[in-house]
C-alpha atoms as a PDB file:
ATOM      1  CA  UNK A   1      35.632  30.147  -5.788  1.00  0.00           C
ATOM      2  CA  UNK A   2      35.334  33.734  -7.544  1.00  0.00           C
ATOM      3  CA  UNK A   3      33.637  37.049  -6.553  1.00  0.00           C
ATOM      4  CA  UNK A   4      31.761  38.833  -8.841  1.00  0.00           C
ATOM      5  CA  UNK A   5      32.336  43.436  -8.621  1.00  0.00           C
ATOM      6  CA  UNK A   6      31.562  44.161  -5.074  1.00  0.00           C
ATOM      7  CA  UNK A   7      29.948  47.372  -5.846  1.00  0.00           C
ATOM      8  CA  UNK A   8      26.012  48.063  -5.832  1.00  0.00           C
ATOM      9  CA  UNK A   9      24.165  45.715  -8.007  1.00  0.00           C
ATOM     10  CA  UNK A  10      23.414  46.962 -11.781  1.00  0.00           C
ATOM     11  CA  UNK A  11      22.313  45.315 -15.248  1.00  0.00           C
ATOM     12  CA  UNK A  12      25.562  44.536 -16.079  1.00  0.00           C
ATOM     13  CA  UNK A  13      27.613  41.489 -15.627  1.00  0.00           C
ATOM     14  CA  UNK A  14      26.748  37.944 -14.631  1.00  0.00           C
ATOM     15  CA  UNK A  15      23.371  37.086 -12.976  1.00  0.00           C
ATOM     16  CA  UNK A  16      20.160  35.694 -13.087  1.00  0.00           C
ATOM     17  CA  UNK A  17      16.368  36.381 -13.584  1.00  0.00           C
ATOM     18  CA  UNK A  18      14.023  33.804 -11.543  1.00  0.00           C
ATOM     19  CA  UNK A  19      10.068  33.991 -11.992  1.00  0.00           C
ATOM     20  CA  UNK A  20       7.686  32.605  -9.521  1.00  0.00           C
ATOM     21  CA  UNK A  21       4.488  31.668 -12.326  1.00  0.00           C
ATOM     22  CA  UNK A  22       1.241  30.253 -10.806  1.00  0.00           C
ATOM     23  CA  UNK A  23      -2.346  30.319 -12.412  1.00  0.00           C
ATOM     24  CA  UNK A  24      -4.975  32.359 -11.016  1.00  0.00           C
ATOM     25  CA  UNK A  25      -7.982  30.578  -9.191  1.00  0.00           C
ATOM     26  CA  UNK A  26     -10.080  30.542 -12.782  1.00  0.00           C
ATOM     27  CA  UNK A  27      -7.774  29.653 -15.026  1.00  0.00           C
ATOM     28  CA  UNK A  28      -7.982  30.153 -18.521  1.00  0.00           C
ATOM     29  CA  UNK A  29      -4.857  27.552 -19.996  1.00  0.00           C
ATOM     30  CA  UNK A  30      -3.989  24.357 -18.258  1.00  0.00           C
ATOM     31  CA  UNK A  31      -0.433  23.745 -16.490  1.00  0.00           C
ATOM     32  CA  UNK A  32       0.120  21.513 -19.181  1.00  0.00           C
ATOM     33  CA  UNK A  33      -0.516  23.974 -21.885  1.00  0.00           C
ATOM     34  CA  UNK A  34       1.581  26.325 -19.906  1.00  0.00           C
ATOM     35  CA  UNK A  35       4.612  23.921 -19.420  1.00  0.00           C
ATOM     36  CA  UNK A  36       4.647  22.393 -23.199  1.00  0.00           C
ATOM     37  CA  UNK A  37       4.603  26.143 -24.474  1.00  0.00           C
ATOM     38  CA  UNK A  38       7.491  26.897 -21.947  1.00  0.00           C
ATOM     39  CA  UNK A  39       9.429  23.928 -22.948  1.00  0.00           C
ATOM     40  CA  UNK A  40       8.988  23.752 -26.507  1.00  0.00           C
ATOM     41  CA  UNK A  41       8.856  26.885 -27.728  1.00  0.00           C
ATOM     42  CA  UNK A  42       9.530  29.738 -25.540  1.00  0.00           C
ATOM     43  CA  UNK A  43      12.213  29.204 -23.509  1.00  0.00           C
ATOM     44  CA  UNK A  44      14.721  27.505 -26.657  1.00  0.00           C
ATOM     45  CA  UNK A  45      13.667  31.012 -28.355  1.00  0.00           C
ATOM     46  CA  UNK A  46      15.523  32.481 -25.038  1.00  0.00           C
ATOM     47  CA  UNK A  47      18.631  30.017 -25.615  1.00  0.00           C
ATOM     48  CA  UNK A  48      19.072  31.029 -29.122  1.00  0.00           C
ATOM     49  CA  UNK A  49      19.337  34.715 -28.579  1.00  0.00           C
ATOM     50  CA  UNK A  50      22.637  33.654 -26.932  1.00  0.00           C
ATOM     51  CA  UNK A  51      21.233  36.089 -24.558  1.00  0.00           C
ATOM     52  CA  UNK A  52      20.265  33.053 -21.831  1.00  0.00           C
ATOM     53  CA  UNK A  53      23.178  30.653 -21.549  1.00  0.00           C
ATOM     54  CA  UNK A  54      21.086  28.122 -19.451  1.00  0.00           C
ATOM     55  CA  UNK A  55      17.636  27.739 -17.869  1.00  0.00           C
ATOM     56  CA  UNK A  56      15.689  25.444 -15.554  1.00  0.00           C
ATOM     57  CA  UNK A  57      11.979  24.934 -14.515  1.00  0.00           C
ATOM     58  CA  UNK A  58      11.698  23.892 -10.519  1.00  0.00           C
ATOM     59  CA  UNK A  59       8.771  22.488  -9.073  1.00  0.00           C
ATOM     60  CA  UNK A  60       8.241  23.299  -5.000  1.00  0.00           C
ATOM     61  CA  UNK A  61       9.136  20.048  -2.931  1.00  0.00           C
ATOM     62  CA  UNK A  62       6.296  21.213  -0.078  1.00  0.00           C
ATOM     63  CA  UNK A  63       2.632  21.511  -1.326  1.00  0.00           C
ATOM     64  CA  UNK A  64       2.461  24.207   0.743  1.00  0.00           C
ATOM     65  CA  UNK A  65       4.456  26.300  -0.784  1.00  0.00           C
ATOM     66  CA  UNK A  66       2.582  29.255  -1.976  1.00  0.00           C
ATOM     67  CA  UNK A  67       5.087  29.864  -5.264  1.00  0.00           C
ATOM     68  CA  UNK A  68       5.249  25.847  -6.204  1.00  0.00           C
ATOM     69  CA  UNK A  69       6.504  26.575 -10.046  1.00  0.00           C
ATOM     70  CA  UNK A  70       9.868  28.246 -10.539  1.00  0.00           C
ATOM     71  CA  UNK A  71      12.163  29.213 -13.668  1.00  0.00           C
ATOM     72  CA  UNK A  72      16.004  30.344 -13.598  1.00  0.00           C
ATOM     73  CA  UNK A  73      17.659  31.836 -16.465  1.00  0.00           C
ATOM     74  CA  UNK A  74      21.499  32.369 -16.232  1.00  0.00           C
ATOM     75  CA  UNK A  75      22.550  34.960 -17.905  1.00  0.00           C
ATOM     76  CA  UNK A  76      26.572  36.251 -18.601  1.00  0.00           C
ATOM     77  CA  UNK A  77      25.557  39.582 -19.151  1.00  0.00           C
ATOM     78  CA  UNK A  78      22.146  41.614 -18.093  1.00  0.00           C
ATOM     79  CA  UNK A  79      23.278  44.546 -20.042  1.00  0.00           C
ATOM     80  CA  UNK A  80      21.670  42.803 -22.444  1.00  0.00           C
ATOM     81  CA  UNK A  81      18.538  42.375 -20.301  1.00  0.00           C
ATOM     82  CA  UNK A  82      18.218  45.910 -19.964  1.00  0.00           C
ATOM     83  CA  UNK A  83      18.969  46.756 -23.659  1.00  0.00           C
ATOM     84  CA  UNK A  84      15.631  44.975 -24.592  1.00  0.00           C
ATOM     85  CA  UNK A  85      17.669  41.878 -26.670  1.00  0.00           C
ATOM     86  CA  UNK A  86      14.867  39.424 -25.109  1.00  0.00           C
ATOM     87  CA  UNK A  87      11.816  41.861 -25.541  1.00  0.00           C
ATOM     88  CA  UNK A  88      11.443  40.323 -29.497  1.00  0.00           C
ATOM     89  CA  UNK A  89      10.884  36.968 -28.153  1.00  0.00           C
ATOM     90  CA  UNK A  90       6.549  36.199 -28.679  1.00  0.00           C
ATOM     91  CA  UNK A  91       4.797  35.601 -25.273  1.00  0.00           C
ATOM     92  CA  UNK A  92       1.862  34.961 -27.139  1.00  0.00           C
ATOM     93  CA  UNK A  93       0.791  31.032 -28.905  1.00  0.00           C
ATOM     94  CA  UNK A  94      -1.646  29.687 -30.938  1.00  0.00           C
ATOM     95  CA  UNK A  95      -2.113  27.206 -27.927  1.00  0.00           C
ATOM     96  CA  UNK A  96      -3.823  30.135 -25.624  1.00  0.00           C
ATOM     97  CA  UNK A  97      -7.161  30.580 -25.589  1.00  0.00           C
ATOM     98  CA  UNK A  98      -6.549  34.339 -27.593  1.00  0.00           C
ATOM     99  CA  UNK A  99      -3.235  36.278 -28.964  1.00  0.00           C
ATOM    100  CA  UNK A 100      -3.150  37.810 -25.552  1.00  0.00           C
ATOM    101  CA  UNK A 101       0.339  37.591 -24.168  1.00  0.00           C
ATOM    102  CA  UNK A 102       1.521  34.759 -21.507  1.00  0.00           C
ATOM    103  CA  UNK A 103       1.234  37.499 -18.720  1.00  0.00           C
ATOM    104  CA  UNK A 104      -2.972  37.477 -19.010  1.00  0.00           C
ATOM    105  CA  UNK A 105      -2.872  33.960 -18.056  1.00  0.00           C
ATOM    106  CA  UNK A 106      -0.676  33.457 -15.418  1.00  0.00           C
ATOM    107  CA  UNK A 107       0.063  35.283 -12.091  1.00  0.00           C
ATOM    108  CA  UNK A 108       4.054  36.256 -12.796  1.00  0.00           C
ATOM    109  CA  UNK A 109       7.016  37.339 -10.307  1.00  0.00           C
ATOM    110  CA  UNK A 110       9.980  38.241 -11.600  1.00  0.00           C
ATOM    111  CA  UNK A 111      12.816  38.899 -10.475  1.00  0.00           C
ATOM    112  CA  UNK A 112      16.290  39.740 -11.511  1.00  0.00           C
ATOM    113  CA  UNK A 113      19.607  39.365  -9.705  1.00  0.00           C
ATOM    114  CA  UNK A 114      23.567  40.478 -10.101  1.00  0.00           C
ATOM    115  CA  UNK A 115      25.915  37.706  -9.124  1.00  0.00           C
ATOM    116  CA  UNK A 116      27.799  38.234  -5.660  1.00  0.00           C
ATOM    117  CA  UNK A 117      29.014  35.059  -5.203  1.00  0.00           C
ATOM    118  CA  UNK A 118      30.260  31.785  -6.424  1.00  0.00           C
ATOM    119  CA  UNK A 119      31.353  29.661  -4.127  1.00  0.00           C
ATOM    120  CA  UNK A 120      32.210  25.759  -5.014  1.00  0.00           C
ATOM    121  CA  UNK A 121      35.014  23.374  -3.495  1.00  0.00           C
ATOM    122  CA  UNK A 122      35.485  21.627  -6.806  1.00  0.00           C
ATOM    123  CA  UNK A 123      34.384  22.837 -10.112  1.00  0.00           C
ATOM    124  CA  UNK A 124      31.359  21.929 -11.127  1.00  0.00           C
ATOM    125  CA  UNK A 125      29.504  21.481 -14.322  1.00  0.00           C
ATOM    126  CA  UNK A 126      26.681  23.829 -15.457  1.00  0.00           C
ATOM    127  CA  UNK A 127      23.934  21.309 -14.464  1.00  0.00           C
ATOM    128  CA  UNK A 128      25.337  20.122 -10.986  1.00  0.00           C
ATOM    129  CA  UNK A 129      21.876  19.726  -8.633  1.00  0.00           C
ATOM    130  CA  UNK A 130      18.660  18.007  -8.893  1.00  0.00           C
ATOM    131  CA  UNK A 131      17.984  19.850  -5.523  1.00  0.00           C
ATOM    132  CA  UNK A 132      18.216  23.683  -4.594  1.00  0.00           C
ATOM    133  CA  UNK A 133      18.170  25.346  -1.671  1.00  0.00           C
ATOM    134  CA  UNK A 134      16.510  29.011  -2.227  1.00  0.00           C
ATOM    135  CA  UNK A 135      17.603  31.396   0.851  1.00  0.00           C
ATOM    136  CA  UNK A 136      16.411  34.899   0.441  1.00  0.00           C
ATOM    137  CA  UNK A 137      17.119  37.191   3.252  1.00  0.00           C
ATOM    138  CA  UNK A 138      16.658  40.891   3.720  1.00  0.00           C
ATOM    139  CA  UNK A 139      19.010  42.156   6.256  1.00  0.00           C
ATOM    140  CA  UNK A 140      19.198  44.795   8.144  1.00  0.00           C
ATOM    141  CA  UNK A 141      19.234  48.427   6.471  1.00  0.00           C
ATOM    142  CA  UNK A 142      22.988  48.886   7.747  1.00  0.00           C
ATOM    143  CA  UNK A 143      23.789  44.875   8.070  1.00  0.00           C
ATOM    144  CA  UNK A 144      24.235  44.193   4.746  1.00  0.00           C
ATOM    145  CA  UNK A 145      27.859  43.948   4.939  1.00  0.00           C
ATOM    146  CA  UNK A 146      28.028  42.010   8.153  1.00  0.00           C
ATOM    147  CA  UNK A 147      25.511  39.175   6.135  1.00  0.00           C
ATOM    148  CA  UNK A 148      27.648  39.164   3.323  1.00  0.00           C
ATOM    149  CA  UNK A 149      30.985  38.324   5.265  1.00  0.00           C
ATOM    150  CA  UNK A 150      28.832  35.973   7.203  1.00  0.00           C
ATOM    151  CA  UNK A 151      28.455  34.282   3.955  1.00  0.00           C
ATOM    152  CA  UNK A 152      32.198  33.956   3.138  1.00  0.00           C
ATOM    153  CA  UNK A 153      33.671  33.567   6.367  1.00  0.00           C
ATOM    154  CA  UNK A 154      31.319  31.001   8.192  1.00  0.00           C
ATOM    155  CA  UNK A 155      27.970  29.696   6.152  1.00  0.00           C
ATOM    156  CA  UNK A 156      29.480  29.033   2.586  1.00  0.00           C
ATOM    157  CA  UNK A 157      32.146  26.655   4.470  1.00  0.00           C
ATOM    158  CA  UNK A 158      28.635  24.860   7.012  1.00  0.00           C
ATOM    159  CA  UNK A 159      26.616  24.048   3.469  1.00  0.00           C
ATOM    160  CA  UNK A 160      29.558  22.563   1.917  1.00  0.00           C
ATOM    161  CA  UNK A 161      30.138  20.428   4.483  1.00  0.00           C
ATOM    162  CA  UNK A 162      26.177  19.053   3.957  1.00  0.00           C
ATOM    163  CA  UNK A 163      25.956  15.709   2.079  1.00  0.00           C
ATOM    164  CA  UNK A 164      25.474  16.174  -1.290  1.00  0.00           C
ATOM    165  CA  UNK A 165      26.417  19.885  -1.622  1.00  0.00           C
ATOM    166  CA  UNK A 166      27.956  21.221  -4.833  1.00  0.00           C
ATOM    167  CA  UNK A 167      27.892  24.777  -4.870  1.00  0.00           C
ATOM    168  CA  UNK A 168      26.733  27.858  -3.579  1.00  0.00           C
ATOM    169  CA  UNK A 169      26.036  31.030  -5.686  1.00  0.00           C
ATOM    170  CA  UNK A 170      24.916  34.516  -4.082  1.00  0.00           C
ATOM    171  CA  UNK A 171      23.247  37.226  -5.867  1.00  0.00           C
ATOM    172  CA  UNK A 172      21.769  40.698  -4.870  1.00  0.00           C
ATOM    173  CA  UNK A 173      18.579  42.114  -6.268  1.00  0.00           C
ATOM    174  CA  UNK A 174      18.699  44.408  -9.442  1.00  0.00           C
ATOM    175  CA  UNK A 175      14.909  44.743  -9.939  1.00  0.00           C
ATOM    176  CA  UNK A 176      11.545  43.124  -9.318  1.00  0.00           C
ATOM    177  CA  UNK A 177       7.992  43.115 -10.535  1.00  0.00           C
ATOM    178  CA  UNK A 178       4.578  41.481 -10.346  1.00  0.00           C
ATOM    179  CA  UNK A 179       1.644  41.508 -12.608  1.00  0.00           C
ATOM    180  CA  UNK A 180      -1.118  41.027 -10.453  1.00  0.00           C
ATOM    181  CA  UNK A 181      -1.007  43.862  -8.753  1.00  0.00           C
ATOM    182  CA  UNK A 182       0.571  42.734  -5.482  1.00  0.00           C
ATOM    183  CA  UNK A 183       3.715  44.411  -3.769  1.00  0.00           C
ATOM    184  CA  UNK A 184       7.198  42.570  -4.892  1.00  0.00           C
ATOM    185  CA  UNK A 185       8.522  40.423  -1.858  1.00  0.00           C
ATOM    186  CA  UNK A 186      12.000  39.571  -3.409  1.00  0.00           C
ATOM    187  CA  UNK A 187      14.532  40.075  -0.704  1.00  0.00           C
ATOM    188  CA  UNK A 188      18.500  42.080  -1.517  1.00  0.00           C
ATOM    189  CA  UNK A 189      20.249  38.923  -0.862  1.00  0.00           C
ATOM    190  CA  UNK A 190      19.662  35.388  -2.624  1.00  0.00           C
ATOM    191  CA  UNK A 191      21.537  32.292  -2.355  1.00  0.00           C
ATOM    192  CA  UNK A 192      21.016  29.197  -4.261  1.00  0.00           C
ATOM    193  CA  UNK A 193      22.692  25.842  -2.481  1.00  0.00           C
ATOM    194  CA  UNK A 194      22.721  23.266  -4.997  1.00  0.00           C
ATOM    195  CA  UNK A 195      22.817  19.758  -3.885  1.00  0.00           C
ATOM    196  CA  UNK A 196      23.059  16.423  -5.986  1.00  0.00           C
ATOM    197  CA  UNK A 197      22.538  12.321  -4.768  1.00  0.00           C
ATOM    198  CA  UNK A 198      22.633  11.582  -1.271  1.00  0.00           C
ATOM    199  CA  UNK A 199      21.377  15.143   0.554  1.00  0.00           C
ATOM    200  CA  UNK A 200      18.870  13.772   2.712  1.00  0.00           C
ATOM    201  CA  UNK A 201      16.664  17.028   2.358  1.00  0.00           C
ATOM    202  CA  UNK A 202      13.480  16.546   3.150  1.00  0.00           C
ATOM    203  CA  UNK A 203      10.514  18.737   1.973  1.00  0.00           C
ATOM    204  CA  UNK A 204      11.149  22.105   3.826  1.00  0.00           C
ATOM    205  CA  UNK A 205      14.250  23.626   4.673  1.00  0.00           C
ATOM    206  CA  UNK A 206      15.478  25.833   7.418  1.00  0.00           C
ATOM    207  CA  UNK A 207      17.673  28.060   5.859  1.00  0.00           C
ATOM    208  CA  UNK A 208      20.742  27.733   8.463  1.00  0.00           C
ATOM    209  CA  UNK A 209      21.232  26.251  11.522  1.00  0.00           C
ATOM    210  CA  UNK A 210      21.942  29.318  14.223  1.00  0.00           C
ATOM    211  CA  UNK A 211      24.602  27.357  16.038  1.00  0.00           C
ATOM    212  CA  UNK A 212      27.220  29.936  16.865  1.00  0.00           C
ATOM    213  CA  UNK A 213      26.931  33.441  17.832  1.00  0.00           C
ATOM    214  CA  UNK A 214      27.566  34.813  14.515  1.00  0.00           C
ATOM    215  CA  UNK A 215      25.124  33.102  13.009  1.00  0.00           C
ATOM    216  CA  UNK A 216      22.530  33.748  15.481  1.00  0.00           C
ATOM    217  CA  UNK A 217      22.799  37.317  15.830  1.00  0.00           C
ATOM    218  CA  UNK A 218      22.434  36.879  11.638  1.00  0.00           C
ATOM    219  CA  UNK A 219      19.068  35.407  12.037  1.00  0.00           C
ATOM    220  CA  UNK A 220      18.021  37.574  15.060  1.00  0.00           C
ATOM    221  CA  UNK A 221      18.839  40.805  12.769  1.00  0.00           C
ATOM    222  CA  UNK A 222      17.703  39.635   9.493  1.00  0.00           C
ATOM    223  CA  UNK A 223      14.327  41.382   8.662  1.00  0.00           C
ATOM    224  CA  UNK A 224      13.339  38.698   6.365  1.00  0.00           C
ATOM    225  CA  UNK A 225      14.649  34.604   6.252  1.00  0.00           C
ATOM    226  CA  UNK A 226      12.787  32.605   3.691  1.00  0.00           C
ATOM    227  CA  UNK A 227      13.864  28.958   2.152  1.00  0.00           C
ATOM    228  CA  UNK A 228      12.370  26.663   0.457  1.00  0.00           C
ATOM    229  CA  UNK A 229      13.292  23.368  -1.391  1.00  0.00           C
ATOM    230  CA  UNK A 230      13.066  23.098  -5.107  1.00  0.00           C
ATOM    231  CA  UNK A 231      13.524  19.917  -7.394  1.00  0.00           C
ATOM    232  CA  UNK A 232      15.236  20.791 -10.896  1.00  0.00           C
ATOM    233  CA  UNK A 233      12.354  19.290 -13.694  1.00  0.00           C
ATOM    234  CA  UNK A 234      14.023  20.273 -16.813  1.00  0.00           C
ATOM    235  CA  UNK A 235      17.499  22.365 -17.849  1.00  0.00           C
ATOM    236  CA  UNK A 236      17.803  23.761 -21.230  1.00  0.00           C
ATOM    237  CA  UNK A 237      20.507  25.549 -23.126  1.00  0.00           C
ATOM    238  CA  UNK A 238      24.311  24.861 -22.011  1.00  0.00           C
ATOM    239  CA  UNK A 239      22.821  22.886 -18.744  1.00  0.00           C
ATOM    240  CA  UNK A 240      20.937  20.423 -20.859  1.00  0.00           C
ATOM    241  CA  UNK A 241      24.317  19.472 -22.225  1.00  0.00           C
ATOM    242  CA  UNK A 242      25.408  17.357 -19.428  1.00  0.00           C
ATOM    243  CA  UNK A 243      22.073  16.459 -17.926  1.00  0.00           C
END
């Protein structure tokens, strides 16, 4: 396992950005349009800046999921987020309905996230799960310390004794934004369980099982506790090597 700077998060070293991308209720593209343009063209643009070293596109495993359609880049270093080296990258195609940019068709949440965390038992390849789970929590204003050695000493050790776990990796939010006008609901504290053949998950996940003290006075304290299952649809970039 390995431990990324301890210190508060910033845009530099190793992390992630993850959108949440819906359609509005009168769409004016299809999700088809939407996914072929994502796959084809917008996110290999990403890749080649050498900017995003891998990607995936999720799909929610519950219909009821209110954010069913998610994207992860990794990236190795968001200094180069923040320096603008993706901003030159077109968000607009001659497959929407106008040279307005992606962001006037679709309702967008993005987030981005410093790595904490990476905890694995094994190494693992870049592309190790066809199954996440996502557990956001927001603890406590003066418990974030107490969740994080929750994390190390007792809840990294109970997923990785699931069937079908591969890794864990913990992040902590750098910055967040919506474009439809709605307040940002990204918690301080994301993990992402990845899980290969054999899990057993079902369609919704509880994001821990409270059965020691610790671990319930975690959930009792945590302001926020949100999971959800995701199914990997595509990878791209140094993931799609091994896929």
């Amino acid at each position: 396992m390995s431990d990324a700077n301890t210190t508060p998060p910033s845009w530099s070293g190793p992390g992630i950005i993850q959108n949440f991308i819906g359609l509005p209720e009168s769409p004016k593209i299809s999700q088809e349009t939407l996914e072929t343009w994502f796959d084809e063209v917008y996110v290999p643009a990403l890749v080649k800046t050498g900017v995003v070293q891998s990607a995936w596109r999720f799909r929610a495993a519950s219909p009821e999921n209110g954010k069913q359609h998610m994207t992860i880049y990794k990236i190795p270093d968001l200094a180069q987020v923040a320096a603008g080296k993706l901003t030159h990258i077109p968000r607009t195609s001659n497959m929407f309905p106008s040279r307005a940019p992606v962001d006037d068709f679709v309702d967008l949440d993005s987030r981005v996230f410093s790595l904490v965390q990476l905890y694995e038992t094994t190494k693992q390849p870049e592309d190790a799960a066809t199954t996440i789970i996502n557990e956001a929590i927001e603890s406590r204003p003066d418990g974030a310390s107490e969740l994080d050695a929750w994390y190390r000493e007792e809840h990294n050790q109970y997923m990785s004794e699931q069937p079908g776990w591969q890794r864990t990796t913990r992040f902590s939010l750098v910055f967040q934004e919506r474009n439809d006008g709605k307040e940002p609901e990204g918690t301080s504290s994301l993990s992402i369980h990845e899980f290969g053949d054999g899990h057993g998950i079902g369609q919704d996940a509880l994001p821990f099982e409270a059965t020691t003290d610790r671990s319930k006075r975690v959930a009792s304290e945590a302001r926020v506790i949100d999971a959800a299952i995701y199914y990997k649809v595509k990878a791209f970039g140094k993931a799609s090597e091994n896929s």
